[in-house]
Protein backbone atom coordinates (compact mmCIF):
# COMPACT_ATOMS: atom_id res chain seq x y z
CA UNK A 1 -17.34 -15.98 3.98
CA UNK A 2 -19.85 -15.18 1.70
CA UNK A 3 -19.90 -17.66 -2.00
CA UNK A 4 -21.32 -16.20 -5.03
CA UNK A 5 -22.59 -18.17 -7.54
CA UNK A 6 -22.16 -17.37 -11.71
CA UNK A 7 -23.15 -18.88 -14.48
CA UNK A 8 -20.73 -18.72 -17.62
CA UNK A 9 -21.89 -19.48 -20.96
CA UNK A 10 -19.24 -21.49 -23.16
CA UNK A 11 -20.99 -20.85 -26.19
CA UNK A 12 -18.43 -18.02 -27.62
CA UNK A 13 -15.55 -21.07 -26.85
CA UNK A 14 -17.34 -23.69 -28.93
CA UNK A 15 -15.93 -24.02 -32.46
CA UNK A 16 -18.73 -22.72 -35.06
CA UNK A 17 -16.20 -22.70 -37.57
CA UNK A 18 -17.99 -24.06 -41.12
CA UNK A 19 -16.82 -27.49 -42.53
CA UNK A 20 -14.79 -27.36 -39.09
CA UNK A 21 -13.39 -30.78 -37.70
CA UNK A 22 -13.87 -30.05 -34.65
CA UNK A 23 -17.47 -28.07 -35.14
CA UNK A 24 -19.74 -28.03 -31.66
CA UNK A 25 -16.31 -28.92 -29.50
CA UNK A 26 -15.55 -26.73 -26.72
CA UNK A 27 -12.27 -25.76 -28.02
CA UNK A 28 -10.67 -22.70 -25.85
CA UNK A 29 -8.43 -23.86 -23.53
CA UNK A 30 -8.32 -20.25 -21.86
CA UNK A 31 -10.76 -18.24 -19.88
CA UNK A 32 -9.59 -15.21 -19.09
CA UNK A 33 -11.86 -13.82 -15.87
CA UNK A 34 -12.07 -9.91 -14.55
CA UNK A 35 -12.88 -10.36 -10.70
CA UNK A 36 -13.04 -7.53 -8.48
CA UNK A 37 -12.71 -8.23 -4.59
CA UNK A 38 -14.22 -5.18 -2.71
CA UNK A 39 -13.70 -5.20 1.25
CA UNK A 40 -15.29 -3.21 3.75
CA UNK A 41 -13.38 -2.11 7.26
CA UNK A 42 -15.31 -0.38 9.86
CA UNK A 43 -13.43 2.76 11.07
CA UNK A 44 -12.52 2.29 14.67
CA UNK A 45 -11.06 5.55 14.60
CA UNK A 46 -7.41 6.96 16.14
CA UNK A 47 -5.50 4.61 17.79
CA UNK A 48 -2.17 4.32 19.33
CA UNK A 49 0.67 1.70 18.90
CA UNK A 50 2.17 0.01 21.53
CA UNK A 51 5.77 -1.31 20.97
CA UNK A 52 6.35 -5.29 21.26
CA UNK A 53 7.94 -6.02 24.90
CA UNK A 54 9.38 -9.55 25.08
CA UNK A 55 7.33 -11.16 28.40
CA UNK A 56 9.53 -11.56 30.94
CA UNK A 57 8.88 -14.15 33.65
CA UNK A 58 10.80 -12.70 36.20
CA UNK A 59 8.80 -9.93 36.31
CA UNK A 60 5.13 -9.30 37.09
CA UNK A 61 3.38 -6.93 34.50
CA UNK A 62 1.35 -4.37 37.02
CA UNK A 63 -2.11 -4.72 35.90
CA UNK A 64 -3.27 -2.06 38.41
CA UNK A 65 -5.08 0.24 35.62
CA UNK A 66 -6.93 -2.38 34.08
CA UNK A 67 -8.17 -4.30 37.39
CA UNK A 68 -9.62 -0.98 38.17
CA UNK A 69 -11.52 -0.46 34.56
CA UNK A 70 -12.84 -3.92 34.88
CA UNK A 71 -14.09 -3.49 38.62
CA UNK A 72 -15.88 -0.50 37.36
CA UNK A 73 -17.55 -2.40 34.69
CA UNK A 74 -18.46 -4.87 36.85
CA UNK A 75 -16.17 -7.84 35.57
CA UNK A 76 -14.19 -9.73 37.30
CA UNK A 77 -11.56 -12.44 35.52
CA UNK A 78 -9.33 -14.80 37.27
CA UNK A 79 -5.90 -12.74 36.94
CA UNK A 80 -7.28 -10.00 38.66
CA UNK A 81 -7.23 -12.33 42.17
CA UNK A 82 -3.42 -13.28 41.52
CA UNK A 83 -4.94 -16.53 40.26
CA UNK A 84 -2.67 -17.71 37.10
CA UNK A 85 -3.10 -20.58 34.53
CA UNK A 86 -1.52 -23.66 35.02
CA UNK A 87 1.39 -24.43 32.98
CA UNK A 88 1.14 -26.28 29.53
CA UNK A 89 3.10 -27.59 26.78
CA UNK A 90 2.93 -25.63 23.16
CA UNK A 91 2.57 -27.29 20.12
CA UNK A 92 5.34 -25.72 17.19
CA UNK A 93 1.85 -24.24 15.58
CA UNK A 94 0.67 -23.10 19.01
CA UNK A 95 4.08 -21.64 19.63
CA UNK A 96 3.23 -19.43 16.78
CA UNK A 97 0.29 -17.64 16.92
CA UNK A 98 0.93 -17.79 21.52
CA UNK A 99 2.94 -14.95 22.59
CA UNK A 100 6.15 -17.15 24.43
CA UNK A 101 8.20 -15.71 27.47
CA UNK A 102 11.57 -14.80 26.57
CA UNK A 103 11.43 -14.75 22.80
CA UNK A 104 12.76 -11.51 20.88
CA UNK A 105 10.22 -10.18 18.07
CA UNK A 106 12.10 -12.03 15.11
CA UNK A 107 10.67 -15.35 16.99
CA UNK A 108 7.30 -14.62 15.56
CA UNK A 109 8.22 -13.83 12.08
CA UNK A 110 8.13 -16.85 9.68
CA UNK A 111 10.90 -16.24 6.52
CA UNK A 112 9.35 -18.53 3.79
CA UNK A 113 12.32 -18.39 1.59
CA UNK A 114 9.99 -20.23 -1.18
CA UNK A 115 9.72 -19.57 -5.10
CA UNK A 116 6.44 -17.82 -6.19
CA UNK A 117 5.50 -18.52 -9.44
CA UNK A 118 2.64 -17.86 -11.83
CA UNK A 119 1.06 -16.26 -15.29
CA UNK A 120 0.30 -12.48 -15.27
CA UNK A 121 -0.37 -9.77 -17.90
CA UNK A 122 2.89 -8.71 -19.74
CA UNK A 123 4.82 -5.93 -18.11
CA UNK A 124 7.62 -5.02 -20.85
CA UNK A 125 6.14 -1.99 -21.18
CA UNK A 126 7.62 -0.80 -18.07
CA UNK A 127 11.11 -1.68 -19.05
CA UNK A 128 10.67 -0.01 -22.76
CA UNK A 129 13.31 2.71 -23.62
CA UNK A 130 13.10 5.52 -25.78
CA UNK A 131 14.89 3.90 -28.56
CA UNK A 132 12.58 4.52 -32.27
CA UNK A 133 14.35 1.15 -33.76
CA UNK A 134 14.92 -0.83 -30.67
CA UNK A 135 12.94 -0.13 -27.85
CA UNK A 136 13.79 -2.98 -26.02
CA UNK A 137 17.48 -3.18 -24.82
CA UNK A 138 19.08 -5.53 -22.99
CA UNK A 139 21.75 -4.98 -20.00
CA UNK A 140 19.83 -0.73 -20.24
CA UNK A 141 18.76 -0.04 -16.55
CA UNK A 142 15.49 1.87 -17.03
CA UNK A 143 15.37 2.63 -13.68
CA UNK A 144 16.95 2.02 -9.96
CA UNK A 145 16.10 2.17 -6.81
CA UNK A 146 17.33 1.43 -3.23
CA UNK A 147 14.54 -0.23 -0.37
CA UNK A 148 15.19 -2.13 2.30
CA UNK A 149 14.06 -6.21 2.22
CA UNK A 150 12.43 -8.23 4.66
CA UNK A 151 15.66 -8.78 6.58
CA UNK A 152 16.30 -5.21 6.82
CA UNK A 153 19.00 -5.09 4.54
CA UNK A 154 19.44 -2.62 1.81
CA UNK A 155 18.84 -3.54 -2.01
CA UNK A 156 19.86 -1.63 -4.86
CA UNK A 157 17.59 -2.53 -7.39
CA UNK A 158 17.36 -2.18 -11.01
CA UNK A 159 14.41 -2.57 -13.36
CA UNK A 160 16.11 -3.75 -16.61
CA UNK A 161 16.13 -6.32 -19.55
CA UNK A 162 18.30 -9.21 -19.17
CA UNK A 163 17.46 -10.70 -22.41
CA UNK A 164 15.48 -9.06 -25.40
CA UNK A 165 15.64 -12.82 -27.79
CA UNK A 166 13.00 -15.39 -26.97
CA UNK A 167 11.43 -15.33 -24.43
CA UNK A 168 11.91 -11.60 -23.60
CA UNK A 169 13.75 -11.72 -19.71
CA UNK A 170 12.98 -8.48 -17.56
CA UNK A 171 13.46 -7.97 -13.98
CA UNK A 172 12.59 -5.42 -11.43
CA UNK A 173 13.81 -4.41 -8.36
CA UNK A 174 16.83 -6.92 -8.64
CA UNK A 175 19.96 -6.39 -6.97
CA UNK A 176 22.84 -6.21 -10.75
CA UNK A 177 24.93 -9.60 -10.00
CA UNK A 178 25.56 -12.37 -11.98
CA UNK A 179 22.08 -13.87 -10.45
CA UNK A 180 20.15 -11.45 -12.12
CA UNK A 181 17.47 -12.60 -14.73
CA UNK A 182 18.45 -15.90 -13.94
CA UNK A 183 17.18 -19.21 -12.21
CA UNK A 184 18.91 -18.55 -8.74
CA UNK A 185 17.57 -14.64 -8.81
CA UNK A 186 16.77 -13.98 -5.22
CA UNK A 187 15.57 -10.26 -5.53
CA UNK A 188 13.05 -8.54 -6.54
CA UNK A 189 10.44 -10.07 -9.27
CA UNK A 190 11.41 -11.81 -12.72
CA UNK A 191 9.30 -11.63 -15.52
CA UNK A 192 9.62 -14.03 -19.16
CA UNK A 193 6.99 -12.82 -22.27
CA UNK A 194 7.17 -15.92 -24.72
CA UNK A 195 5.49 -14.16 -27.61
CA UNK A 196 5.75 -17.69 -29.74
CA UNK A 197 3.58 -18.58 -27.22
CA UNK A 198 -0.12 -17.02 -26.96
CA UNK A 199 -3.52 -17.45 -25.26
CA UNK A 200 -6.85 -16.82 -26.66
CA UNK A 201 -9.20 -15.36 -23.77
CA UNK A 202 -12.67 -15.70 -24.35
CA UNK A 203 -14.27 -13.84 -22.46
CA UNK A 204 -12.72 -10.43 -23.14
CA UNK A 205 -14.88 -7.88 -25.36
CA UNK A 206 -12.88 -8.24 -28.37
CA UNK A 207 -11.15 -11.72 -29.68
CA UNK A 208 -7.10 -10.60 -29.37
CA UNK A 209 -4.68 -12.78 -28.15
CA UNK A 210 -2.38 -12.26 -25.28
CA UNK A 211 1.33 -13.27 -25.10
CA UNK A 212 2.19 -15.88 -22.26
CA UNK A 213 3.94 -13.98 -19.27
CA UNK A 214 5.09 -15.75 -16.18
CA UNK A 215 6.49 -13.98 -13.25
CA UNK A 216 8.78 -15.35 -10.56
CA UNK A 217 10.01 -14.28 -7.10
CA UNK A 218 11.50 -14.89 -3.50
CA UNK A 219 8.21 -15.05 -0.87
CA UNK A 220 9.28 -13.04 2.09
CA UNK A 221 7.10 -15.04 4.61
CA UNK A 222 5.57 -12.81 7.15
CA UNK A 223 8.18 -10.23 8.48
CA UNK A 224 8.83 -6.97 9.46
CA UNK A 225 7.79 -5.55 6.35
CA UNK A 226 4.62 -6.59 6.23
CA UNK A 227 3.49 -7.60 9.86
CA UNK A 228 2.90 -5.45 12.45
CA UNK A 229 2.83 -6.97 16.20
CA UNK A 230 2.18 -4.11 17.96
CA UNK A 231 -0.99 -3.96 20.24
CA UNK A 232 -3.50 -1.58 19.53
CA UNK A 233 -5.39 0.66 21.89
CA UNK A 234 -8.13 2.97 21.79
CA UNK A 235 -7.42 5.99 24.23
CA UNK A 236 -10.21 7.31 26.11
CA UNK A 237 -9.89 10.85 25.06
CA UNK A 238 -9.88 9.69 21.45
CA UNK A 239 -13.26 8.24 21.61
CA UNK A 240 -15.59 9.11 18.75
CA UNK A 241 -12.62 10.82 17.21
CA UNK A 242 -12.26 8.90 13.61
CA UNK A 243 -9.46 11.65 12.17
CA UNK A 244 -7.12 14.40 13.33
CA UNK A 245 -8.80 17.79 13.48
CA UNK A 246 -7.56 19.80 10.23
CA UNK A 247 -7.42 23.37 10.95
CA UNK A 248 -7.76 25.94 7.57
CA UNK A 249 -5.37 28.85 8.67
CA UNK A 250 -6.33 30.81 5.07
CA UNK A 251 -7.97 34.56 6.52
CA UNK A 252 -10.23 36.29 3.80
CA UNK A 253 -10.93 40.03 5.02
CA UNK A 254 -13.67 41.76 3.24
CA UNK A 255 -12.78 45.58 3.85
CA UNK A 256 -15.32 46.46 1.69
CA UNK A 257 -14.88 50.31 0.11
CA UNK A 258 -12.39 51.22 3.21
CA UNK A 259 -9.20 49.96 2.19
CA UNK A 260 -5.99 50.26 4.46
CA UNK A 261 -4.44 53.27 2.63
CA UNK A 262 -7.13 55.93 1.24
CA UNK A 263 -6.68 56.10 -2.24
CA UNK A 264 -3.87 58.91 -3.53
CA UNK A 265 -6.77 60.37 -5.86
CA UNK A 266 -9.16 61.43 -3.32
CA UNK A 267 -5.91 64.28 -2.69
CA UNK A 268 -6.63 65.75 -5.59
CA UNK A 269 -9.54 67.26 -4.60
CA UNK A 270 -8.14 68.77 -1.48
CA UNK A 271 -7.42 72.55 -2.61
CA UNK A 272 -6.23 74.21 1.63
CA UNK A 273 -5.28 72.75 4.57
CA UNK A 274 -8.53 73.48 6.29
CA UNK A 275 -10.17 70.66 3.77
CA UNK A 276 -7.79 68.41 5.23
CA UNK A 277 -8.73 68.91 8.40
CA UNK A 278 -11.79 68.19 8.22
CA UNK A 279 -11.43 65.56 5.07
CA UNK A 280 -12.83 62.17 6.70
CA UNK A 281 -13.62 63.38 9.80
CA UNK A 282 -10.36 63.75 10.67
CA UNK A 283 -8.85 61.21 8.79
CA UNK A 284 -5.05 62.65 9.17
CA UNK A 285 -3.47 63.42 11.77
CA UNK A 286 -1.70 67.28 11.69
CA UNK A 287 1.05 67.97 14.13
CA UNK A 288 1.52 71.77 14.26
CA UNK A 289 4.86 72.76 15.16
């Protein structure tokens, strides 16, 4: 992990204020920060997916096809003598992150179940209606939409306004019951704007304050949604090959001044049937019957 240091100047948070009480005091209580995470992933190229197979200890997995790639590398590992490790006892973390015998794929997902909560930027935008005198209404369903959660169950969710006093209540993506916009919400995100209440950030290029905005929601955990246990391969006669090939099926012909069908004017200047005859070198065909 790589730690980079910065150096941030409090001066524009220290009161300057003239005949101020609290003049040379490092007064902002905010600090509003713009940090961009950048990550680079090399491109291993095409890949295929294999689907999870619960281990099965009456069975022996045939490692014929890899025993023969490793002999032909030249490496040699204990399995491939029929030589297996002896038996141990898991730990619950161990249990984990170790693929166990027997164990169906839901084993290794871990359902957190666990309020999320924090400050954000406000988001009422996003739940404004088209109302001149009263943009924001309450109970007004600005938009739904149906995906399916983390236990594969299907949500109907609605973005909407629950409350439109103080603090401002909005939700998205919550399922319309008597839950919604409240305490005990368990769907989708919950958002409260408290524009009594404001911060100050002082390190944004102009001095504006910001209304508080907190945002609440259900962590999923690590599931299906968001986890993917399959095992990853790289086939041999993908190699090298980072994409699919893309094939441009759009054919340009350049006729130049020969088109298809001769133009109708160039009759005009045929006057007998012996000048079509011999028009184009014998361009049309004349059947003589």
């Amino acid at each position: 992990m790589e730690v980079i240091k910065r150096k941030i100047f409090l001066e524009e948070g220290i009161d300057r204020n003239y005949n101020s009480k609290t003049w040379g005091v490092l007064t902002a209580t905010t600090f509003y920060l713009n940090i961009q995470l950048n990550q680079t992933i090399d491109d291993i190229g095409l890949f295929t997916d294999i689907e999870f197979i619960p281990k099965n200890i009456n069975i022996s997995p045939d490692y014929t096809i890899l025993i023969d790639k490793l002999e032909e590398q030249g490496l040699t590992f204990p399995f491939m003598v029929g030589v297996t490790p002896a038996a141990f006892t898991l730990t619950d973390i161990q249990k984990i992150d170790i693929r166990v015998p027997d164990k169906p794929l839901s084993h290794y997902y871990y359902y957190g179940n666990n309020p999320l909560t924090g400050s954000t930027d406000s988001k009422i935008d996003d739940v404004r209606s088209y109302r001149k005198d009263d943009p924001y209404v309450a109970g007004l369903n600005i938009n739904e939409e149906t995906y399916i959660n983390y236990q594969a169950i299907s949500i109907d969710g609605v973005n909407r306004i629950t409350n439109a006093g103080e603090p401002k209540v909005y939700v998205f993506d919550t399922v319309d019951d008597l839950a919604i916009g409240r305490p005990n919400q368990i769907t989708g995100i919950q958002y409260k704007d408290f524009s009594a209440s404001t911060i100050n950030p002082i390190l944004l290029p102009e001095n504006i304050e910001l209304p508080t905005t907190t945002f609440r929601f259900i962590s999923e955990g690590w599931n299906m949604t968001n986890t993917s246990l399959s095992a990853v391969i790289k086939e041999e006669f993908l190699l090298g090959i980072i994409s699919r090939p893309e094939v441009e099926n759009d054919v340009f012909i350049d006729r130049g001044v020969t088109p298809v069908l001769d133009y109708h004017l160039r009759l005009s200047e045929i006057t007998n049937l012996g000048q079509l005859e011999q028009y184009g070198n014998g361009y049309y065909r004349i059947d003589r019957n």
